[in-house]
PDB file of N, CA and C in Angstrom:
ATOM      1  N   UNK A   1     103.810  96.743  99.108  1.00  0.00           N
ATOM      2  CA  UNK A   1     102.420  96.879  99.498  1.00  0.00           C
ATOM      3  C   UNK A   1     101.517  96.836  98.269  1.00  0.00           C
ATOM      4  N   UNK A   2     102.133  97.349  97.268  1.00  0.00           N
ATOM      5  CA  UNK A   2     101.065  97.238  95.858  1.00  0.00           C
ATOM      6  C   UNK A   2     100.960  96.187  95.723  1.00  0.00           C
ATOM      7  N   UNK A   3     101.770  94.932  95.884  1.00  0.00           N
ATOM      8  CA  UNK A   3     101.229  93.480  95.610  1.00  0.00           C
ATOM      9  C   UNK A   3     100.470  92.986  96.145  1.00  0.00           C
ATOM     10  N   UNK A   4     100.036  93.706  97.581  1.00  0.00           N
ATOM     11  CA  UNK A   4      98.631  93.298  98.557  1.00  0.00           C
ATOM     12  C   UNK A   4      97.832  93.562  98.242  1.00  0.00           C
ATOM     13  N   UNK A   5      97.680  95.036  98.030  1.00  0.00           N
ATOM     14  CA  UNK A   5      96.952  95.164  97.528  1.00  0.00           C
ATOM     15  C   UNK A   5      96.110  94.936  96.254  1.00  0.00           C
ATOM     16  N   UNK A   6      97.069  94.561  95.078  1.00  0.00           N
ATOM     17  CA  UNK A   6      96.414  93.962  93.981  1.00  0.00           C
ATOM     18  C   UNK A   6      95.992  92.179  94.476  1.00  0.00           C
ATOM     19  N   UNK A   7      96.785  91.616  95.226  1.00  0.00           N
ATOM     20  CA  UNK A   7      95.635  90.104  95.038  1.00  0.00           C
ATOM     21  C   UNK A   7      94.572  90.307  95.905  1.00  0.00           C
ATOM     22  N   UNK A   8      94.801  91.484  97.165  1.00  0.00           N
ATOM     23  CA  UNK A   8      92.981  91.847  97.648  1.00  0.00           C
ATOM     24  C   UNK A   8      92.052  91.853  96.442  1.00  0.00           C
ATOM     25  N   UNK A   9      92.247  93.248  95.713  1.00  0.00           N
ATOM     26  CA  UNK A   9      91.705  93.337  94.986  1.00  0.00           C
ATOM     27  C   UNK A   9      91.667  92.036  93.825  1.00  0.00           C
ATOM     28  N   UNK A  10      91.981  91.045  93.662  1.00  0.00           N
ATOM     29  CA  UNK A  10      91.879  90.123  93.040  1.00  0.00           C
ATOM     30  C   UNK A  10      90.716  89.072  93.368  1.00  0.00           C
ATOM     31  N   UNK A  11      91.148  89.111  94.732  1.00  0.00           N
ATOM     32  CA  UNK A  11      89.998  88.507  95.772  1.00  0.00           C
ATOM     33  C   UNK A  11      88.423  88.752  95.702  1.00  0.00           C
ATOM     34  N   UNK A  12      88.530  90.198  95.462  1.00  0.00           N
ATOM     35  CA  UNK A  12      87.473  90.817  95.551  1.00  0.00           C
ATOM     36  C   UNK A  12      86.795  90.471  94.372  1.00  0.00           C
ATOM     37  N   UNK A  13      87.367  90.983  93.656  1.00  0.00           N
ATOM     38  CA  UNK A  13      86.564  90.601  91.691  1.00  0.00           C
ATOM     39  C   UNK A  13      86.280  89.054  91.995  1.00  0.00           C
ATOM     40  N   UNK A  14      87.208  88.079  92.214  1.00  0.00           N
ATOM     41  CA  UNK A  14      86.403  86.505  92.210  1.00  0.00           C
ATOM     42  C   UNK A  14      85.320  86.373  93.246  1.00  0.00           C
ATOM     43  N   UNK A  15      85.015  87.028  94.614  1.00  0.00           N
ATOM     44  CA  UNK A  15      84.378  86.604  95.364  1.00  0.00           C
ATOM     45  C   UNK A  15      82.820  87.373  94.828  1.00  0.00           C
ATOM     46  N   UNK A  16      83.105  88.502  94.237  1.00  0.00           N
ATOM     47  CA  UNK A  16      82.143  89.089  93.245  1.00  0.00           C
ATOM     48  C   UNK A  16      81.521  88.054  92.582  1.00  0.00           C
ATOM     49  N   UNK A  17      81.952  87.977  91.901  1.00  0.00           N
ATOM     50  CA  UNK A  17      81.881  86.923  90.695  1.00  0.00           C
ATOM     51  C   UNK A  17      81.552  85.860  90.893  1.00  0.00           C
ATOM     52  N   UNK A  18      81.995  84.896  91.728  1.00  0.00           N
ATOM     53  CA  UNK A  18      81.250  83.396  92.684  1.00  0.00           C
ATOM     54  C   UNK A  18      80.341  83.726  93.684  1.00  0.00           C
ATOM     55  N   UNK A  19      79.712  84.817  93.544  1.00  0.00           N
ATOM     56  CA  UNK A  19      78.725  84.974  94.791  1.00  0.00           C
ATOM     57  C   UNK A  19      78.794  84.856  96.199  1.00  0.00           C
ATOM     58  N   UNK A  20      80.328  85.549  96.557  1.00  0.00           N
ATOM     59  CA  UNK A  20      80.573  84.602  97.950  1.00  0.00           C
ATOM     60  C   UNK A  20      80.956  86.128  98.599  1.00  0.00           C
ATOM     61  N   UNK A  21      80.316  85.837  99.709  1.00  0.00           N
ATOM     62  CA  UNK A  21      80.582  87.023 100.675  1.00  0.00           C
ATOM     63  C   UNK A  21      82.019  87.070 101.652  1.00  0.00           C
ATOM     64  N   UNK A  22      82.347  87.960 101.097  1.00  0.00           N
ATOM     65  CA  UNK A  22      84.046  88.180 102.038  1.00  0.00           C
ATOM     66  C   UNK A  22      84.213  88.715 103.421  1.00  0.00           C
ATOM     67  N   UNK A  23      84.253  88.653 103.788  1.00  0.00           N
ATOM     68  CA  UNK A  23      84.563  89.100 105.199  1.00  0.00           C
ATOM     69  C   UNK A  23      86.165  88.967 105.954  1.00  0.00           C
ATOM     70  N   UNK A  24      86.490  89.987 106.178  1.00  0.00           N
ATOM     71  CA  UNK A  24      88.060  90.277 107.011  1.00  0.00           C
ATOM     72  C   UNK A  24      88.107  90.116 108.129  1.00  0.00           C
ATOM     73  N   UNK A  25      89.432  89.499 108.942  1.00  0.00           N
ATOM     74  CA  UNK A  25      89.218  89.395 109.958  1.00  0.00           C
ATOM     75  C   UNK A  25      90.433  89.651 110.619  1.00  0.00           C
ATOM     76  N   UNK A  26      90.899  91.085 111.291  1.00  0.00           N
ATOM     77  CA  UNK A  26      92.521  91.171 111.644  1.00  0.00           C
ATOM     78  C   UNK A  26      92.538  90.560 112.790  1.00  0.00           C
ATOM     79  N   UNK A  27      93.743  89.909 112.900  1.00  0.00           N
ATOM     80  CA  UNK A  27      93.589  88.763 114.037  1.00  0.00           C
ATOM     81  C   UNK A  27      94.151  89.648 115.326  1.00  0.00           C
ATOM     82  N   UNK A  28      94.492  88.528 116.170  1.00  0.00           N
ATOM     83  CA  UNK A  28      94.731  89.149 117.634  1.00  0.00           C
ATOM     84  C   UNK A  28      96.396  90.053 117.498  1.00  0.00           C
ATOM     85  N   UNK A  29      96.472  91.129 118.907  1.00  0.00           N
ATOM     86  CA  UNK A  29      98.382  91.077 118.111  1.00  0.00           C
ATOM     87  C   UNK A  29      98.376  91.778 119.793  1.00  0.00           C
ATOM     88  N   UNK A  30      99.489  91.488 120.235  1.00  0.00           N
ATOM     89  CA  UNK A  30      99.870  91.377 121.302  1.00  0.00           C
ATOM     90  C   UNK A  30     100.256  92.840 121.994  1.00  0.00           C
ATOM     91  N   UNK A  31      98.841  93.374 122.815  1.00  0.00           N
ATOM     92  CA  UNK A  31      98.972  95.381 123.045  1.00  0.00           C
ATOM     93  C   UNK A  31     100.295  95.353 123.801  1.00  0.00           C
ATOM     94  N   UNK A  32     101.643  94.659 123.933  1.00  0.00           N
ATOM     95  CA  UNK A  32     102.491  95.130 125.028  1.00  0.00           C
ATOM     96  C   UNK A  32     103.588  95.740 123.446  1.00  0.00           C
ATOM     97  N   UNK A  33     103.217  95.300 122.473  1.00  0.00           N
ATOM     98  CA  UNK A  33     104.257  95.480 121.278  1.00  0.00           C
ATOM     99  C   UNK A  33     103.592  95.925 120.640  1.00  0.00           C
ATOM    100  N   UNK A  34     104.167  97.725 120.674  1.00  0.00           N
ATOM    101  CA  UNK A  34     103.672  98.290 119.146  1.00  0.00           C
ATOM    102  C   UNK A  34     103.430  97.588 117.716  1.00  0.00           C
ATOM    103  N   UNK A  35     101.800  98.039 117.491  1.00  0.00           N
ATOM    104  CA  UNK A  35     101.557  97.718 115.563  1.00  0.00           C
ATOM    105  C   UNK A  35     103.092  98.397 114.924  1.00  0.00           C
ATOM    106  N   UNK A  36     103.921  97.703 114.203  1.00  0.00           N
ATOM    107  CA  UNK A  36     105.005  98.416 113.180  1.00  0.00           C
ATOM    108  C   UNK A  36     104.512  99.430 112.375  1.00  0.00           C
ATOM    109  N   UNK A  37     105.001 100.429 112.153  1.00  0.00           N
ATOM    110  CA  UNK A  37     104.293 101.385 110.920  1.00  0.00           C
ATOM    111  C   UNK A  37     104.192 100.922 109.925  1.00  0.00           C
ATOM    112  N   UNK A  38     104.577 100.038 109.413  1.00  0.00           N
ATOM    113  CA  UNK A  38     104.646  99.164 108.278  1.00  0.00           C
ATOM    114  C   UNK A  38     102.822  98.409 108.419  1.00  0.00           C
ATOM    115  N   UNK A  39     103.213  97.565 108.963  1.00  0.00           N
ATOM    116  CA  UNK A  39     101.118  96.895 109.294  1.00  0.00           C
ATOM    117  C   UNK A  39     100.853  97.906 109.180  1.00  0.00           C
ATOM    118  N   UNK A  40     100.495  99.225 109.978  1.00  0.00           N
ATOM    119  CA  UNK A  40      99.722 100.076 110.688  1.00  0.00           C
ATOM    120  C   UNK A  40      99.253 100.852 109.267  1.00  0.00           C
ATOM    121  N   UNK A  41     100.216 101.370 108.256  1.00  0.00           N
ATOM    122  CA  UNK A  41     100.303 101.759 107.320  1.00  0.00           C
ATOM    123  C   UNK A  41      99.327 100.803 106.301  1.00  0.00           C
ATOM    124  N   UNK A  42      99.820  99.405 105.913  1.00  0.00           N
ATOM    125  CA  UNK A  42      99.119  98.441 105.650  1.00  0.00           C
ATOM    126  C   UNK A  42      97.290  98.079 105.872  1.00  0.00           C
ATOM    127  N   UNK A  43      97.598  98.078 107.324  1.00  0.00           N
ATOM    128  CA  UNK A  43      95.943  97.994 107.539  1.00  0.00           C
ATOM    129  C   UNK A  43      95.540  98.794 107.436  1.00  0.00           C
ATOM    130  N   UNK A  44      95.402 100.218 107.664  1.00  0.00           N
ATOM    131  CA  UNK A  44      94.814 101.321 107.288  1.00  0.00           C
ATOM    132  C   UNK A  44      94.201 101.333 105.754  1.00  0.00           C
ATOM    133  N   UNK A  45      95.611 100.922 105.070  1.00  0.00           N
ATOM    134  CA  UNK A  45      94.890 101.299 103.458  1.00  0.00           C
ATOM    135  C   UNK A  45      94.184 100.021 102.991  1.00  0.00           C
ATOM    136  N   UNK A  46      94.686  98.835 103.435  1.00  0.00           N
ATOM    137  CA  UNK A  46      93.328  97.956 103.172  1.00  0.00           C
ATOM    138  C   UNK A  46      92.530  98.039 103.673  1.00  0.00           C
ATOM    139  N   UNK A  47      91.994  99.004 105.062  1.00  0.00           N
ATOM    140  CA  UNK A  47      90.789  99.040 105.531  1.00  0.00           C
ATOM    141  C   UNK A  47      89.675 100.049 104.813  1.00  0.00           C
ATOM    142  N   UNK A  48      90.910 100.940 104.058  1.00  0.00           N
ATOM    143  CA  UNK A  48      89.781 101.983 103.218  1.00  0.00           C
ATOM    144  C   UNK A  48      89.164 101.502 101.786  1.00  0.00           C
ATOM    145  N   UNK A  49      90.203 100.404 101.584  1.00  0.00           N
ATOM    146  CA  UNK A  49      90.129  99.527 100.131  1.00  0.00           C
ATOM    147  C   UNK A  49      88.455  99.201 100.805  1.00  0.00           C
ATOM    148  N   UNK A  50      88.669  98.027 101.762  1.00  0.00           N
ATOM    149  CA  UNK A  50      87.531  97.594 101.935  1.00  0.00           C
ATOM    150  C   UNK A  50      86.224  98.360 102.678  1.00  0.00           C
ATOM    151  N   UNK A  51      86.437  99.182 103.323  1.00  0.00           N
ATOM    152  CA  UNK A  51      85.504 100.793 103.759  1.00  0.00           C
ATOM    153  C   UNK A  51      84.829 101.152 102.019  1.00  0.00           C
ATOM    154  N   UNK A  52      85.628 100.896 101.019  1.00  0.00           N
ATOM    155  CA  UNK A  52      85.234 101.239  99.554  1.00  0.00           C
ATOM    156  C   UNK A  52      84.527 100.048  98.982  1.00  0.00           C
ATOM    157  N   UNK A  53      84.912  99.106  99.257  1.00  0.00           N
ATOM    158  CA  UNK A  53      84.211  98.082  98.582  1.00  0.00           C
ATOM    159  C   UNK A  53      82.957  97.001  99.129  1.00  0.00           C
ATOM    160  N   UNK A  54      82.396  98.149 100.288  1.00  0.00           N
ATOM    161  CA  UNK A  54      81.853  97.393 101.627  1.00  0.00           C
ATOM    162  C   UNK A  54      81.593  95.871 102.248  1.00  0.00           C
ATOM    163  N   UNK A  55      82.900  95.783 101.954  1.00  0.00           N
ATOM    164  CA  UNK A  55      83.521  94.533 102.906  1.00  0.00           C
ATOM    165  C   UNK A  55      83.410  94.516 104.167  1.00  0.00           C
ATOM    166  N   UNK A  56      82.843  93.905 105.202  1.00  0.00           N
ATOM    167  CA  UNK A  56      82.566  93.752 106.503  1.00  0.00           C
ATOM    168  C   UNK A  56      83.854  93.165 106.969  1.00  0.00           C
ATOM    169  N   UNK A  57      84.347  93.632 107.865  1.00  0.00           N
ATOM    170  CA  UNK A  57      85.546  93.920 108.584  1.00  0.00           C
ATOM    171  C   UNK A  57      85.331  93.759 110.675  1.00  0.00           C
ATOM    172  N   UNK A  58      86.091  92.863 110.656  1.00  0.00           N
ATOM    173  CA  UNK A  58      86.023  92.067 112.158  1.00  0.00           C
ATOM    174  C   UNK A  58      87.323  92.535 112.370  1.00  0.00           C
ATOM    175  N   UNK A  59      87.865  93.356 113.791  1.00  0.00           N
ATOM    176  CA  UNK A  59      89.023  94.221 113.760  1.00  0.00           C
ATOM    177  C   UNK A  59      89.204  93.349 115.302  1.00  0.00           C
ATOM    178  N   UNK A  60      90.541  92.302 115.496  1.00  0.00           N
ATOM    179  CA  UNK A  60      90.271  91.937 116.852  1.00  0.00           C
ATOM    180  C   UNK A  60      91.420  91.936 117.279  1.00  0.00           C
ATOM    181  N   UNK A  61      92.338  93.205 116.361  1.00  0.00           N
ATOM    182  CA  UNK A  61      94.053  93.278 116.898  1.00  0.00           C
ATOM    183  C   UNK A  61      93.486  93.724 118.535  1.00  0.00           C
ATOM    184  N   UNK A  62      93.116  94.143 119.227  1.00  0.00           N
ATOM    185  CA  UNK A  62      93.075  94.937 120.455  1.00  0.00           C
ATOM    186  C   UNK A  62      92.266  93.694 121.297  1.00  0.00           C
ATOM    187  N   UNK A  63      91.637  92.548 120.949  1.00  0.00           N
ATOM    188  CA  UNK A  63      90.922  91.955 122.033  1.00  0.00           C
ATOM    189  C   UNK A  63      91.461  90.830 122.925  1.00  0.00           C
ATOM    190  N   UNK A  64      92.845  90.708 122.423  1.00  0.00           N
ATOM    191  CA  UNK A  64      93.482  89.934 123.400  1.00  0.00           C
ATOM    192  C   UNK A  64      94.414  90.220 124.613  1.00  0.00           C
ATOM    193  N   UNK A  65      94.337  89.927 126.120  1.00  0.00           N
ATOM    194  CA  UNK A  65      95.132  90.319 126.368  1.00  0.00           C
ATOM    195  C   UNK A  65      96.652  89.820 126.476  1.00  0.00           C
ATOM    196  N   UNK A  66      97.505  90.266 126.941  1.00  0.00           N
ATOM    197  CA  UNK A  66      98.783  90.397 126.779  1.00  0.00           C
ATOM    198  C   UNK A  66      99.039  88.986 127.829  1.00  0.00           C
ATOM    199  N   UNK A  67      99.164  88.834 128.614  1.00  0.00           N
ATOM    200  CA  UNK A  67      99.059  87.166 128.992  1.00  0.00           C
ATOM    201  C   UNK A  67      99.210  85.975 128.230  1.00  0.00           C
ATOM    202  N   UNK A  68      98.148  86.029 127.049  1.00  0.00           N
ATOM    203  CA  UNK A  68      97.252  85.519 126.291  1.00  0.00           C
ATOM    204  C   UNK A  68      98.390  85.128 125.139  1.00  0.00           C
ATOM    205  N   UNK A  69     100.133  85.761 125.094  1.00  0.00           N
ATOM    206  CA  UNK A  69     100.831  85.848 124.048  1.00  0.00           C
ATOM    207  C   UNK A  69     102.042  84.976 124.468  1.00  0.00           C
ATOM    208  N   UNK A  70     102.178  84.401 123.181  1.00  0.00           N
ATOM    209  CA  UNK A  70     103.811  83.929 123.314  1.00  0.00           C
ATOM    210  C   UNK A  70     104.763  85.153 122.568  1.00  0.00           C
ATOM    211  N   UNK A  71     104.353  85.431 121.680  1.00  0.00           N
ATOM    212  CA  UNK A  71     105.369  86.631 121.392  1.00  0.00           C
ATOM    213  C   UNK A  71     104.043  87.905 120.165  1.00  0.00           C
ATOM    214  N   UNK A  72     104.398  88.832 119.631  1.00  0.00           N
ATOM    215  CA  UNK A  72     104.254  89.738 118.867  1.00  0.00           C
ATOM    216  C   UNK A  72     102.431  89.337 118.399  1.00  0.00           C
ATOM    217  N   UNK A  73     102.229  88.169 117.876  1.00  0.00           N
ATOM    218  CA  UNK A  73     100.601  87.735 117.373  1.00  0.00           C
ATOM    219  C   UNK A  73     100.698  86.213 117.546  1.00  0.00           C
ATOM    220  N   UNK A  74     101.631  85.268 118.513  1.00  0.00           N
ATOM    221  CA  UNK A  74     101.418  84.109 118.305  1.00  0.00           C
ATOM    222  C   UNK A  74     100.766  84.033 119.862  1.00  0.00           C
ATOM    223  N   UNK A  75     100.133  83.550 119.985  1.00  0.00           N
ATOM    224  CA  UNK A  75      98.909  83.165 121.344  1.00  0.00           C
ATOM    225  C   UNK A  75     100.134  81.708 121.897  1.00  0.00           C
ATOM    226  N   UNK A  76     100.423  81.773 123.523  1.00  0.00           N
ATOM    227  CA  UNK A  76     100.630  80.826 123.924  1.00  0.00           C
ATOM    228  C   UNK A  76      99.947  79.225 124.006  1.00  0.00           C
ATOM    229  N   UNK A  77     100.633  78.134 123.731  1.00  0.00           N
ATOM    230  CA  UNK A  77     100.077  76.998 123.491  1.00  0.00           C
ATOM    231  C   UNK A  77      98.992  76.486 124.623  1.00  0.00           C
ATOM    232  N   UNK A  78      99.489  77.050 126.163  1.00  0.00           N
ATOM    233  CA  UNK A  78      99.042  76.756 127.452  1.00  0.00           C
ATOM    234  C   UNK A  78      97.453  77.630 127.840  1.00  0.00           C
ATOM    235  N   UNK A  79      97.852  78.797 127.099  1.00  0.00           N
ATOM    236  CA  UNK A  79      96.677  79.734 128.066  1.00  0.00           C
ATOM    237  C   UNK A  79      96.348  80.332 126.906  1.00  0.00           C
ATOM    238  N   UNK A  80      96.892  81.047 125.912  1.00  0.00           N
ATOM    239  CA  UNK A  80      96.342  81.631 124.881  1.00  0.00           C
ATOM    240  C   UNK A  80      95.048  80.893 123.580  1.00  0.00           C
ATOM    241  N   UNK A  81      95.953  79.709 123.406  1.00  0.00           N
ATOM    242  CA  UNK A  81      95.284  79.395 122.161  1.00  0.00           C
ATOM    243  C   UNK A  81      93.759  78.834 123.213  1.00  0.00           C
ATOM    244  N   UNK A  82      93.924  77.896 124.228  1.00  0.00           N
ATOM    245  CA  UNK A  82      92.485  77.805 124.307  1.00  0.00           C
ATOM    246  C   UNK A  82      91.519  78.667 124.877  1.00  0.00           C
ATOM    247  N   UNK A  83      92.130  79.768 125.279  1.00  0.00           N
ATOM    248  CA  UNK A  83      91.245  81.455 125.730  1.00  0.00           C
ATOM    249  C   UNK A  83      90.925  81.681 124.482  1.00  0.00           C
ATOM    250  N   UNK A  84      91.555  81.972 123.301  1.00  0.00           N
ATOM    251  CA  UNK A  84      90.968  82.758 122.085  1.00  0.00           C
ATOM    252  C   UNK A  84      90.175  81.370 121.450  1.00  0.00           C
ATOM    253  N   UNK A  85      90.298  80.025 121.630  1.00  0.00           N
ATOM    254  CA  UNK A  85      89.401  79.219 120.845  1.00  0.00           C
ATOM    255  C   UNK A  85      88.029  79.150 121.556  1.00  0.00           C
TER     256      UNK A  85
END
């Protein structure tokens, strides 16, 4: 996880630096399958990284529904991908 966190933070200093506004965006993830504690753990502390570095943050693990999945975060080819496009 320290290696995520350091090229975030890597991210951050260049997008600083080129004038470019960052914005996060956790993608869809499928509510019938528990977040792993591992992500869950993960997103949390990059969310406080960026809660610290006021990075605007688009959170859309929860807006898909479960239909909508071929497995864990991949959206079915038939019904998913063109519902979420």
């Amino acid at each position: 996880m320290i290696e995520i966190i350091k090229d975030l933070e890597k991210l951050i200093v260049f997008c600083n630096k080129n004038d470019i506004r960052l914005r996060v965006i956790w993608m869809p993830w499928n509510p019938k399958i528990p977040l792993y504690n591992f992500a869950k753990t993960v997103m949390d502390y990059v969310n406080s990284v960026l809660v610290e570095k006021g990075i605007e943050v688009f959170n859309m693990t929860n807006m898909i529904e479960p239909q909508y999945f071929y497995d864990i975060g991949h959206m079915s080819y038939q019904e998913g991908s063109p519902y979420f496009t």
